[in-house]
C-alpha atoms as a PDB file:
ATOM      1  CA  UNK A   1       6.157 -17.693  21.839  1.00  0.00           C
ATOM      2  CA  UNK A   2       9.479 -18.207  23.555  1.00  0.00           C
ATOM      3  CA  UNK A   3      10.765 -15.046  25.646  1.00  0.00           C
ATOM      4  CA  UNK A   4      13.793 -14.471  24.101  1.00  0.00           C
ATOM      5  CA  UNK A   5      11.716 -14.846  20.831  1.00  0.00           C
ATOM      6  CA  UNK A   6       9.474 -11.960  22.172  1.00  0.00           C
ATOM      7  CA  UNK A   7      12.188  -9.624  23.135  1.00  0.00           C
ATOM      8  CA  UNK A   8      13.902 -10.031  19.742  1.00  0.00           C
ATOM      9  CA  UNK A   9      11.082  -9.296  17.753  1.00  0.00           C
ATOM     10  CA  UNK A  10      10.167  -6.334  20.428  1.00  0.00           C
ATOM     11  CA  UNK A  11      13.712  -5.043  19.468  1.00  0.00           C
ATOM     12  CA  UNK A  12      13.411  -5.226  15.605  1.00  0.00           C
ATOM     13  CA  UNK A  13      10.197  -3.190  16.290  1.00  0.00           C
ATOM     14  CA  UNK A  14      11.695  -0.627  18.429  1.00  0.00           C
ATOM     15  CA  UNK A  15      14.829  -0.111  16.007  1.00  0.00           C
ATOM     16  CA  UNK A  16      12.537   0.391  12.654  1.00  0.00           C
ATOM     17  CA  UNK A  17       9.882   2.702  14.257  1.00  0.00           C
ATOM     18  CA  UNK A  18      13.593   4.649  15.343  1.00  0.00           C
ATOM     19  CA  UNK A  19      14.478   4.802  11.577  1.00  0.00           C
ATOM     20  CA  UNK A  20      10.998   5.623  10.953  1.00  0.00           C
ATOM     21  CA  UNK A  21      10.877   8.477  13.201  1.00  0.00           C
ATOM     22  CA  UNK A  22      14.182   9.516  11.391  1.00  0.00           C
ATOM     23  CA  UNK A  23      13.351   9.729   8.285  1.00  0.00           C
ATOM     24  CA  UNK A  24       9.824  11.292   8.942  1.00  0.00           C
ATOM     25  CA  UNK A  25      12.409  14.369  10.398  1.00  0.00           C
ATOM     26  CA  UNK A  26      14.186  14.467   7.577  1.00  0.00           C
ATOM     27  CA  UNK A  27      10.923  14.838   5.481  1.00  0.00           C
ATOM     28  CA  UNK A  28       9.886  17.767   7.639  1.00  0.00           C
ATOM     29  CA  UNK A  29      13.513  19.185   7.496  1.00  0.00           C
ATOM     30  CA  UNK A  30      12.878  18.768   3.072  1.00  0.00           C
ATOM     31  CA  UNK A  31      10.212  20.976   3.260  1.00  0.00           C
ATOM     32  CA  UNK A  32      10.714  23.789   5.694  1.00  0.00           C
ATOM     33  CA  UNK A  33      11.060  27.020   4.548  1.00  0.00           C
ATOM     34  CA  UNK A  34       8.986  25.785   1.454  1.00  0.00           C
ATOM     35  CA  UNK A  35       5.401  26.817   0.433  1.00  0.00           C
ATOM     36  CA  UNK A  36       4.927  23.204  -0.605  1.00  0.00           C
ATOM     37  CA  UNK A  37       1.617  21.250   0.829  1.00  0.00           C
ATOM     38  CA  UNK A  38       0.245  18.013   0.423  1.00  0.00           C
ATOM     39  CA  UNK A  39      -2.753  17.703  -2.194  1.00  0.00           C
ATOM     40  CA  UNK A  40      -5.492  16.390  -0.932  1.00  0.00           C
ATOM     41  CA  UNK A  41      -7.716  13.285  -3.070  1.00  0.00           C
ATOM     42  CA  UNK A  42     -10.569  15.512  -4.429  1.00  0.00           C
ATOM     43  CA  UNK A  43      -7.919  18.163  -5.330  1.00  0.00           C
ATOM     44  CA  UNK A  44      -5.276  16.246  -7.223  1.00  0.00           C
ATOM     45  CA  UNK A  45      -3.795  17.254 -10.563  1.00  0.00           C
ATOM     46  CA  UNK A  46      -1.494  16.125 -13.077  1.00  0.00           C
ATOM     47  CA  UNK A  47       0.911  18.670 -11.938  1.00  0.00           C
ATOM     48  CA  UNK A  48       0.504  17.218  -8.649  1.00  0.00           C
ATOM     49  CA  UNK A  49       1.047  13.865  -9.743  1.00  0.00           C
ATOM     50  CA  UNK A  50       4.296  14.505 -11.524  1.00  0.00           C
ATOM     51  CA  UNK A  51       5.541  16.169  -8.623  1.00  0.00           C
ATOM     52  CA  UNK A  52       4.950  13.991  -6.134  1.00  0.00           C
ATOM     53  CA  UNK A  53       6.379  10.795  -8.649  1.00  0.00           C
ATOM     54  CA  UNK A  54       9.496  13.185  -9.148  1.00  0.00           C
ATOM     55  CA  UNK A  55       9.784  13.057  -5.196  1.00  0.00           C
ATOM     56  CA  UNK A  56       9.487   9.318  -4.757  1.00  0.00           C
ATOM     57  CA  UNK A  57      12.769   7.913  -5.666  1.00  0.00           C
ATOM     58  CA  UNK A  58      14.578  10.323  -2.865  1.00  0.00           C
ATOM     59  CA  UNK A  59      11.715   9.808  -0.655  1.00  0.00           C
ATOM     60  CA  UNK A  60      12.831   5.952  -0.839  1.00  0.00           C
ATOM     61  CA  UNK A  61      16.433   7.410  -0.620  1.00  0.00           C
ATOM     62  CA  UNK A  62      15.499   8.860   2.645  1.00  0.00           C
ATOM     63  CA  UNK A  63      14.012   5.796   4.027  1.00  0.00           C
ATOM     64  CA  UNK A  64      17.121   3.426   2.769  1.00  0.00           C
ATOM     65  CA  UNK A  65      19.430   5.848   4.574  1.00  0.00           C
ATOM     66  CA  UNK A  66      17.643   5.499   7.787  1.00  0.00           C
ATOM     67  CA  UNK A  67      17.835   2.222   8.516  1.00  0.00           C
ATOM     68  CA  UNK A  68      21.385   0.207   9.198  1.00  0.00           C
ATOM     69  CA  UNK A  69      21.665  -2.297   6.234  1.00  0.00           C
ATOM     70  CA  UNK A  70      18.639  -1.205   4.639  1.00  0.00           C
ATOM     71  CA  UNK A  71      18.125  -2.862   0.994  1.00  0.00           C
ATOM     72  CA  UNK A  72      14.902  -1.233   0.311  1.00  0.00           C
ATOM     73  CA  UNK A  73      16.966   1.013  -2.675  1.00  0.00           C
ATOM     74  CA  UNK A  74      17.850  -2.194  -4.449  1.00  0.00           C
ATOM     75  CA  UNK A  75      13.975  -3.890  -3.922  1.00  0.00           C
ATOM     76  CA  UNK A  76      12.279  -1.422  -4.902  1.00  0.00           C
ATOM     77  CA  UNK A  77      14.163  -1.433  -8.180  1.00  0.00           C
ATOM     78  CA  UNK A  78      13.309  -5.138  -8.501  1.00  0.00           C
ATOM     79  CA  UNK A  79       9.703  -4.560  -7.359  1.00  0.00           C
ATOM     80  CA  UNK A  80       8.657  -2.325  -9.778  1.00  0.00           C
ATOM     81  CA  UNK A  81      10.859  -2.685 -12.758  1.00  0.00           C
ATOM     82  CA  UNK A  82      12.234  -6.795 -12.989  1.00  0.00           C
ATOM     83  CA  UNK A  83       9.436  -8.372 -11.561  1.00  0.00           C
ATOM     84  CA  UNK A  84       6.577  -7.423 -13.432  1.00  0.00           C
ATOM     85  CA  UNK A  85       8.016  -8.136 -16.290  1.00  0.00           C
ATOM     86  CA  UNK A  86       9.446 -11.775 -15.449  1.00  0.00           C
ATOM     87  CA  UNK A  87       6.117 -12.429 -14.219  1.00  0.00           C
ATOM     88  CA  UNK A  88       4.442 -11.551 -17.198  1.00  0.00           C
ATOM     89  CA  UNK A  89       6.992 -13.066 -19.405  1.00  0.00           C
ATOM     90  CA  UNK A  90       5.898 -16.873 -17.919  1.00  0.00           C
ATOM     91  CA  UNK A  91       3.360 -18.729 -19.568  1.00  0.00           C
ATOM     92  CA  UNK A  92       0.871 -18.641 -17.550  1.00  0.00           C
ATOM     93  CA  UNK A  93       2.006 -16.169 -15.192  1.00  0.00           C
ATOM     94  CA  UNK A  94       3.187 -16.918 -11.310  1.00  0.00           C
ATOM     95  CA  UNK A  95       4.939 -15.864  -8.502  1.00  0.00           C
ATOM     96  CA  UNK A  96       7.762 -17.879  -6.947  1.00  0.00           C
ATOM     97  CA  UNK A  97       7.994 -18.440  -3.216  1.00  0.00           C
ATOM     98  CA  UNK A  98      11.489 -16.899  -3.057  1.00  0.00           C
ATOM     99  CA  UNK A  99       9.939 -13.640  -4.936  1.00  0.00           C
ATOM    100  CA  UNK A 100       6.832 -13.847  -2.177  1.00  0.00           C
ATOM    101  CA  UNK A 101       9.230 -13.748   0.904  1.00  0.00           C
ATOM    102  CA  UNK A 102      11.598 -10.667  -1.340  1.00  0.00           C
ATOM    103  CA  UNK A 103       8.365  -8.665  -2.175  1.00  0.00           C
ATOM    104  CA  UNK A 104       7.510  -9.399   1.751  1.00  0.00           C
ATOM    105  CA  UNK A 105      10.841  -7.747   2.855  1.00  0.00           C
ATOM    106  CA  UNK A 106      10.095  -5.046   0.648  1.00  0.00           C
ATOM    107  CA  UNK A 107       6.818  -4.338   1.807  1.00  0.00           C
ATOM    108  CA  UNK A 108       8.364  -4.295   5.071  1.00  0.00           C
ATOM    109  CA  UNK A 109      11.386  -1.859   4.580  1.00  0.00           C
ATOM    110  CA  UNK A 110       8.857   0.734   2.745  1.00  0.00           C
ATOM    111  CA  UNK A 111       6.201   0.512   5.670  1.00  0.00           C
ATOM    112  CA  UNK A 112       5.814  -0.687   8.922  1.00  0.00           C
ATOM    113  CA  UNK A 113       8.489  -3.287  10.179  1.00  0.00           C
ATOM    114  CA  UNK A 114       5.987  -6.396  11.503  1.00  0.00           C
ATOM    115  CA  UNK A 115       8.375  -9.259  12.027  1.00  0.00           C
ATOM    116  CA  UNK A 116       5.507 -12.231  12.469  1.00  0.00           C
ATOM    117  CA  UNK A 117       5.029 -11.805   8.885  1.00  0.00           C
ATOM    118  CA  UNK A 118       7.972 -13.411   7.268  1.00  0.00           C
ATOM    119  CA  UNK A 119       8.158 -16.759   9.765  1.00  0.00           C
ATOM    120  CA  UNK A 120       4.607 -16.731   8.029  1.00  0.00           C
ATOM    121  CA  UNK A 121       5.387 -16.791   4.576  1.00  0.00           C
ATOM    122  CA  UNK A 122       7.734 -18.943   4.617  1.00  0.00           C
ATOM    123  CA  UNK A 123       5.573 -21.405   5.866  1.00  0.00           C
ATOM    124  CA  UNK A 124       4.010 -21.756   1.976  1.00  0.00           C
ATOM    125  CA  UNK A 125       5.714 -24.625  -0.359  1.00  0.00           C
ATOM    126  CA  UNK A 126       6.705 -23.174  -3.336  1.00  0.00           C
ATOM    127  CA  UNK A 127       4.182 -25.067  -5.048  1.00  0.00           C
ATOM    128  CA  UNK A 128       1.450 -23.359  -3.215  1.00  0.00           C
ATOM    129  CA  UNK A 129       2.899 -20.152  -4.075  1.00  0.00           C
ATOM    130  CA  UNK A 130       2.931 -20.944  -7.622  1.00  0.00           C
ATOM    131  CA  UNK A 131      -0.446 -22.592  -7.945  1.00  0.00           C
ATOM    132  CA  UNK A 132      -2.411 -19.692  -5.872  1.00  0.00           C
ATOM    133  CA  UNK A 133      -0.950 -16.943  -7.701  1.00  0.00           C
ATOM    134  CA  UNK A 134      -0.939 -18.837 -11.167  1.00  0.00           C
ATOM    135  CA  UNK A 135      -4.494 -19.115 -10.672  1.00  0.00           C
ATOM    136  CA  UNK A 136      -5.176 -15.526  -9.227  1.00  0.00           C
ATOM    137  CA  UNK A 137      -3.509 -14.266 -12.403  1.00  0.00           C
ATOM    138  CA  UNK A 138      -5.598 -15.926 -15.019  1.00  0.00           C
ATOM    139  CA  UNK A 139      -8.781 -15.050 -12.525  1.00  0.00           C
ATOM    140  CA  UNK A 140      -7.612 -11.544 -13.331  1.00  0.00           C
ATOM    141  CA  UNK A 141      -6.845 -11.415 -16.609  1.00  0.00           C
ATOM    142  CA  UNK A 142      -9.769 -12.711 -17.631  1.00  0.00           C
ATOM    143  CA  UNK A 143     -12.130  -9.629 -16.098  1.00  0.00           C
ATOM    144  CA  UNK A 144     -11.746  -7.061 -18.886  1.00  0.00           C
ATOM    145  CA  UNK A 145     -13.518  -3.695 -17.820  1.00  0.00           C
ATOM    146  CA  UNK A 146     -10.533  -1.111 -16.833  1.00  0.00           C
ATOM    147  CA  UNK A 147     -12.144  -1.370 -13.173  1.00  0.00           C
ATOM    148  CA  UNK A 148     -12.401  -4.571 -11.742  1.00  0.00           C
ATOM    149  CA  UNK A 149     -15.817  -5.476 -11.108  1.00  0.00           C
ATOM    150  CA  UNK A 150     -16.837  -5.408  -7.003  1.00  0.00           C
ATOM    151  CA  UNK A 151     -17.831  -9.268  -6.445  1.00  0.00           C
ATOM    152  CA  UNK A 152     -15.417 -10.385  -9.509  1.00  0.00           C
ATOM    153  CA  UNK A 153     -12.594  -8.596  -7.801  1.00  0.00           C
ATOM    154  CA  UNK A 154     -13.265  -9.729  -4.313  1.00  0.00           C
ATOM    155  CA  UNK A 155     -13.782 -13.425  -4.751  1.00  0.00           C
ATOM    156  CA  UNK A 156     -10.588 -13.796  -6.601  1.00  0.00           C
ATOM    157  CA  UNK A 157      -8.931 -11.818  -3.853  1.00  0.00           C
ATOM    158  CA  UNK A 158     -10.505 -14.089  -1.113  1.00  0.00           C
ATOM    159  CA  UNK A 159      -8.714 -16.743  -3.130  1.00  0.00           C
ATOM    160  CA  UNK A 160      -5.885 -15.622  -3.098  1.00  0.00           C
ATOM    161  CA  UNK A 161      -5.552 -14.824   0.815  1.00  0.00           C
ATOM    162  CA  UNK A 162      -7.515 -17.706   1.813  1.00  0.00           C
ATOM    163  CA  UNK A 163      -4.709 -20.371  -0.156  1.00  0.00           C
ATOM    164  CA  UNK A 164      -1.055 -18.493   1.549  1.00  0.00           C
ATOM    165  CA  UNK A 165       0.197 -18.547   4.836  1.00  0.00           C
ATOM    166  CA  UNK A 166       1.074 -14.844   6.083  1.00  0.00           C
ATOM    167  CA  UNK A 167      -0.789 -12.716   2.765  1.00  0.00           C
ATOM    168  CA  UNK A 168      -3.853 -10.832   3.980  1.00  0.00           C
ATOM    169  CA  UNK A 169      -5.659  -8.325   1.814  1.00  0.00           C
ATOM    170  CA  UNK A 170      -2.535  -5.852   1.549  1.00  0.00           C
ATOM    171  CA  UNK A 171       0.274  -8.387   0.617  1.00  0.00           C
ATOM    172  CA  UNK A 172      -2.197  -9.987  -1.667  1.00  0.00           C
ATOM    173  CA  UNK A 173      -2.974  -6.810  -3.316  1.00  0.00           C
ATOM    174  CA  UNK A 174       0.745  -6.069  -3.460  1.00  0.00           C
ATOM    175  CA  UNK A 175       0.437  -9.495  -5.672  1.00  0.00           C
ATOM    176  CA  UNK A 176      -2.050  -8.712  -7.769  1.00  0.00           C
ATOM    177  CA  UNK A 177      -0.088  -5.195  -8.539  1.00  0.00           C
ATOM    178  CA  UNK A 178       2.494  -6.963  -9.493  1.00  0.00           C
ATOM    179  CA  UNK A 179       0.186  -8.807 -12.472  1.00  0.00           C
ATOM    180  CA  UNK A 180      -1.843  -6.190 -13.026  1.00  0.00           C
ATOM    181  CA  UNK A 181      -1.475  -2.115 -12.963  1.00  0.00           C
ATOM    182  CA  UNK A 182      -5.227  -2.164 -12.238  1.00  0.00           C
ATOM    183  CA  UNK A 183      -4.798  -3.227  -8.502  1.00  0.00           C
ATOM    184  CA  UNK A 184      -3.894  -0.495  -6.011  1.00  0.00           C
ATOM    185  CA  UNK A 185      -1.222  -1.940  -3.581  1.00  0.00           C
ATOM    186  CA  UNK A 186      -2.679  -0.996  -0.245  1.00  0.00           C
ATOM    187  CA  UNK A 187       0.424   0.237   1.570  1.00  0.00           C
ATOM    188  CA  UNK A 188      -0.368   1.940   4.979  1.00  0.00           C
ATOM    189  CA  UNK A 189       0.746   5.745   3.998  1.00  0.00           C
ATOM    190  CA  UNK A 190      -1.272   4.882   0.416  1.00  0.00           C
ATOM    191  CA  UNK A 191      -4.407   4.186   2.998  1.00  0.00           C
ATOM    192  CA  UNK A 192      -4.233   6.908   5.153  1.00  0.00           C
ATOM    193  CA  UNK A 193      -3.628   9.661   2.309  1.00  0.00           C
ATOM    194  CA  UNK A 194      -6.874   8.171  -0.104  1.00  0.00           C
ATOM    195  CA  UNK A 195      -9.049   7.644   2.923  1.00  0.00           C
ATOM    196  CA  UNK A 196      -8.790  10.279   5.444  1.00  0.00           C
ATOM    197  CA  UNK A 197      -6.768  13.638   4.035  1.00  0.00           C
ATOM    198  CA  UNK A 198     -10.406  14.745   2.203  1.00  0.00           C
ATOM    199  CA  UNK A 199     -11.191  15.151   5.908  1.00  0.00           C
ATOM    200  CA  UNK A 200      -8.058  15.813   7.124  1.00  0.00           C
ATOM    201  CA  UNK A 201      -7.842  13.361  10.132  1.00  0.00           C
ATOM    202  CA  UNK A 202      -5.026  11.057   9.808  1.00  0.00           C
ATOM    203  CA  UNK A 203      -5.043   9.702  12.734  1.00  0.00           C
ATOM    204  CA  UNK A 204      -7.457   6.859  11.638  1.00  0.00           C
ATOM    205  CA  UNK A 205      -7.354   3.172  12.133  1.00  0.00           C
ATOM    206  CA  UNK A 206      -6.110   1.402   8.796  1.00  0.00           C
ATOM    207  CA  UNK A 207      -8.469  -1.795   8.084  1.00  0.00           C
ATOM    208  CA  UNK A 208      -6.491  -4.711   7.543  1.00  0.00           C
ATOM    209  CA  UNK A 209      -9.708  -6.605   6.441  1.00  0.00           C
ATOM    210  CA  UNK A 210     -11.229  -7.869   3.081  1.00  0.00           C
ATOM    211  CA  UNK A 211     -14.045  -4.910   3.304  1.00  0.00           C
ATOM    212  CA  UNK A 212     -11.582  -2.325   3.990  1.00  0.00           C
ATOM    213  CA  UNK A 213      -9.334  -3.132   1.185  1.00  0.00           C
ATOM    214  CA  UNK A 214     -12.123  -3.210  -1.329  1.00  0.00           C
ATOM    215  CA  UNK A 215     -13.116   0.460   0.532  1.00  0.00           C
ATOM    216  CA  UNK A 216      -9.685   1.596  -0.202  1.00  0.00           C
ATOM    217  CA  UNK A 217      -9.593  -0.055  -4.040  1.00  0.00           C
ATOM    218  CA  UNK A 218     -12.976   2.069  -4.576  1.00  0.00           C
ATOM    219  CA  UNK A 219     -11.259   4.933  -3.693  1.00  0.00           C
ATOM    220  CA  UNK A 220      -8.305   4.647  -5.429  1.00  0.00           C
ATOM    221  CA  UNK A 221      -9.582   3.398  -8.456  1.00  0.00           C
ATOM    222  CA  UNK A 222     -12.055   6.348  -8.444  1.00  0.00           C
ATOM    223  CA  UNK A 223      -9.284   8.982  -7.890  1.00  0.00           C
ATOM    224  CA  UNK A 224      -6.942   7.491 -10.811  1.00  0.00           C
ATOM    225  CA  UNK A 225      -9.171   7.377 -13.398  1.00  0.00           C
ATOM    226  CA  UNK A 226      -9.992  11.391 -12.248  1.00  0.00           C
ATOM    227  CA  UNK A 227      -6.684  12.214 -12.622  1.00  0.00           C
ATOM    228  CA  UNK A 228      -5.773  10.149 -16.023  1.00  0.00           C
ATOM    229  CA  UNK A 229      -3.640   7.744 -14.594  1.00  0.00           C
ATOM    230  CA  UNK A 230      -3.089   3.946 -13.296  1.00  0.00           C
ATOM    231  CA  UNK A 231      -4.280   2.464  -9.971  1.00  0.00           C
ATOM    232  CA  UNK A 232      -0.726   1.457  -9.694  1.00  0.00           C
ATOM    233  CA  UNK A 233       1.098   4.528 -10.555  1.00  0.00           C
ATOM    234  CA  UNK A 234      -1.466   6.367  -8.161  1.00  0.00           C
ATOM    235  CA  UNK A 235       0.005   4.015  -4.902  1.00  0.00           C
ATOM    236  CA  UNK A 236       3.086   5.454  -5.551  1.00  0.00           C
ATOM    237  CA  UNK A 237       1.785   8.832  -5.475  1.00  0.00           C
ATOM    238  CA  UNK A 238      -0.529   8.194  -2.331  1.00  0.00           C
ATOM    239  CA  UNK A 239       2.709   6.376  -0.777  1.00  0.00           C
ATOM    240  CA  UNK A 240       4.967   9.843  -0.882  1.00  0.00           C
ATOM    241  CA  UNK A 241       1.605  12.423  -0.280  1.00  0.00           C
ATOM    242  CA  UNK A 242       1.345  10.011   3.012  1.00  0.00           C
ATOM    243  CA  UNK A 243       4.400  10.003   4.302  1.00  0.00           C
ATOM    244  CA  UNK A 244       5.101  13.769   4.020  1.00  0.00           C
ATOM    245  CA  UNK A 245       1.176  14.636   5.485  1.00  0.00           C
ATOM    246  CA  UNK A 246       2.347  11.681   8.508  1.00  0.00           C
ATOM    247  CA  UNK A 247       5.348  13.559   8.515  1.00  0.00           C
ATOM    248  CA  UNK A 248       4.029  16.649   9.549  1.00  0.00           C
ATOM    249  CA  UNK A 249       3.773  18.390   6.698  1.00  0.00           C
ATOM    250  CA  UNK A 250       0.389  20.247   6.321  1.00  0.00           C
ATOM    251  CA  UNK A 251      -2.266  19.479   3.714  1.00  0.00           C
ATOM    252  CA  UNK A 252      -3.684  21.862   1.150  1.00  0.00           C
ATOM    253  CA  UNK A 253      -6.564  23.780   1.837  1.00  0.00           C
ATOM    254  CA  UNK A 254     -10.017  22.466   0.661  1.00  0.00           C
ATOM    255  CA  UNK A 255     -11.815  24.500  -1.926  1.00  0.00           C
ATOM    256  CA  UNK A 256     -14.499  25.499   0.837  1.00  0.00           C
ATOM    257  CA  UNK A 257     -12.228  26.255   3.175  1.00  0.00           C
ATOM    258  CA  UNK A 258     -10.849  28.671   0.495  1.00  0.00           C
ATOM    259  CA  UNK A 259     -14.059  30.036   0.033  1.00  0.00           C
ATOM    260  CA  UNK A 260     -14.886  30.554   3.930  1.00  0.00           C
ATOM    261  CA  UNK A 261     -16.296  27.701   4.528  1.00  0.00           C
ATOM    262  CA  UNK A 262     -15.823  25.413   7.512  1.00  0.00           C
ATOM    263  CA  UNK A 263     -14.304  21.621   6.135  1.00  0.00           C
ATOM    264  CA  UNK A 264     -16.197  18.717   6.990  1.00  0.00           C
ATOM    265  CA  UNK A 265     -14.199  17.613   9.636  1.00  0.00           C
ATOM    266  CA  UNK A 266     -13.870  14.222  10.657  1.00  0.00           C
ATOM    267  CA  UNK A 267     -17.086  12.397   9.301  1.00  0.00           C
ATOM    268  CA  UNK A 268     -15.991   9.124   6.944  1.00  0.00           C
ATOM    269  CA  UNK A 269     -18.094   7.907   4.036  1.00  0.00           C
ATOM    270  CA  UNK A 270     -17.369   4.121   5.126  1.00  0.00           C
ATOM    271  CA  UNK A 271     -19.828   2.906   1.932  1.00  0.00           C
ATOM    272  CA  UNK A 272     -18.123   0.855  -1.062  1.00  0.00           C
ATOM    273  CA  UNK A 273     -20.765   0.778  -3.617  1.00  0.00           C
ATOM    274  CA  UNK A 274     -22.868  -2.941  -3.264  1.00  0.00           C
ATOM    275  CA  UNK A 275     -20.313  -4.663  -1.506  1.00  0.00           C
ATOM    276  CA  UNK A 276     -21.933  -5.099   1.792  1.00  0.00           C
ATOM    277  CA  UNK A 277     -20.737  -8.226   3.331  1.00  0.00           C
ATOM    278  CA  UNK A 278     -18.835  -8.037   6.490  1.00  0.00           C
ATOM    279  CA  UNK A 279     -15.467 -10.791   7.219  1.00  0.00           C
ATOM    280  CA  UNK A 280     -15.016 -12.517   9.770  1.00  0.00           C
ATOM    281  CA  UNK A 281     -12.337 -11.495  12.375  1.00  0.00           C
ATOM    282  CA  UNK A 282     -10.001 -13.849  13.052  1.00  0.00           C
ATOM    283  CA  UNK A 283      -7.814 -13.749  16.021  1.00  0.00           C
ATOM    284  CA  UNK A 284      -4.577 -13.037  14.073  1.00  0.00           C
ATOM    285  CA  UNK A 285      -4.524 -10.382  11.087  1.00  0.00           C
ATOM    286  CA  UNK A 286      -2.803 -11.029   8.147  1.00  0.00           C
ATOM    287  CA  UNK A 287      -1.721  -8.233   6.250  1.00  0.00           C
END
């Protein structure tokens, strides 16, 4: 890569993790002097749920105002209420490549800024775009249960990130949610929240891998149909209980540690049911 190319895309980096760092500050600022804590997985309610869906609009608020030019307001909007519905409206159902690289820069201004990924995308012909996803769709709609089956699930998702330039397990989850309230979008605060507040260690590696996606689906898909809702709706609710628990705001106790009990500290259940196949690293992740 050329050096001035490295010291641009150095500075994008530096400026969003500064409008991240902002915005986590104004999070903590939202709930001082409050009583409020973050729920954790085993403990979620409906209550819970509500409240935390009531937050997310000014929790996206927050994150628009933090960052100079920020559009993430106006994509979100388009993310979760146009899209799925043009998709669903074409017959059969696809994704453009203009709508990949959009739902890219919105998966970028509502997590963490990685500017490799767009040059990436954009690499895809629109008719790869539209053939991958065309088929992905169909693949998906034809596996009825309310749960994806595990092997069902993860060869169509293999698919999916083996045909597109730039779309790793996360962005082609994010495409698959956008088919298909079933699939959990794996954002990076919807990770850390289903996988690690239980324990209450968020300082955990998220894994950007086939394996750890289909970890992460388990979980969520587990913990929605507890609580009576959609995988979908549930990433939205993981996404807000994230950010504020990254933000610094504390979690809620445990029911053991209510009773006097010490929590279980750190230890991770890493199993996801029979899938037990390992993927191969490559030297580049995509996300």
């Amino acid at each position: 890569m050329p050096p001035k190319r490295k010291i641009k895309l150095a500075k994008e980096a530096a400026e969003a993790k500064g409008s991240e760092d902002d915005a986590q500050t104004e999070i903590r600022n939202d709930a001082s002097g409050s009583i409020r804590l973050v729920p954790r997985p085993s403990g979620l309610t409906a209550e819970d749920i509500q409240a935390a869906l009531s937050r997310y609009q000014h929790r996206i608020s927050q994150l628009t105002e933090s960052k100079t030019g920020s559009q993430l307001q106006e994509l979100d909007d388009w993310r979760l209420n146009e899209l799925p519905k043009l998709v669903k409206s074409r017959k059969p159902a696809h994704i453009e490549k203009s709508e990949l690289e959009r739902l890219m820069e919105w998966k970028l201004a509502r997590g963490k800024f990685r500017p490799t990924l767009p040059a990436l995308i954009a690499q895809n012909t629109p008719v790869k775009v539209k053939s991958s996803t065309q088929e992905a769709f169909s693949s998906l709609s034809n596996i009825k249960s309310s749960t994806p089956s595990y092997q069902s699930f993860r060869t169509l998702l293999k698919s999916l990130c083996g045909a597109l330039k730039g779309v790793g397990p996360a962005t082609g989850s994010l495409l698959l949610s956008i088919s298909d309230d079933r699939v959990p979008f794996m954002s990076d605060e919807a990770y850390i929240w289903i996988m690690y507040a239980d324990q209450g260690t968020k300082k955990k590696d998220i894994k950007y891998t086939e394996k750890g996606y289909l970890d992460y689906a388990v979980r969520m898909w587990e913990a929605a149909e507890n609580a009576g809702t959609s995988p979908a709706e549930l990433e939205q609710v993981a996404w807000v209980l994230g950010w504020e628990w990254i933000s610094g705001i504390e979690l809620a106790p445990t029911s053991k540690s209510l009773d006097g009990e010490p929590e279980a500290g750190d230890e991770q259940d890493d199993s996801s049911g029979d899938i037990t196949d390992k993927p191969k690293k490559s030297k580049r992740q995509k996300r």
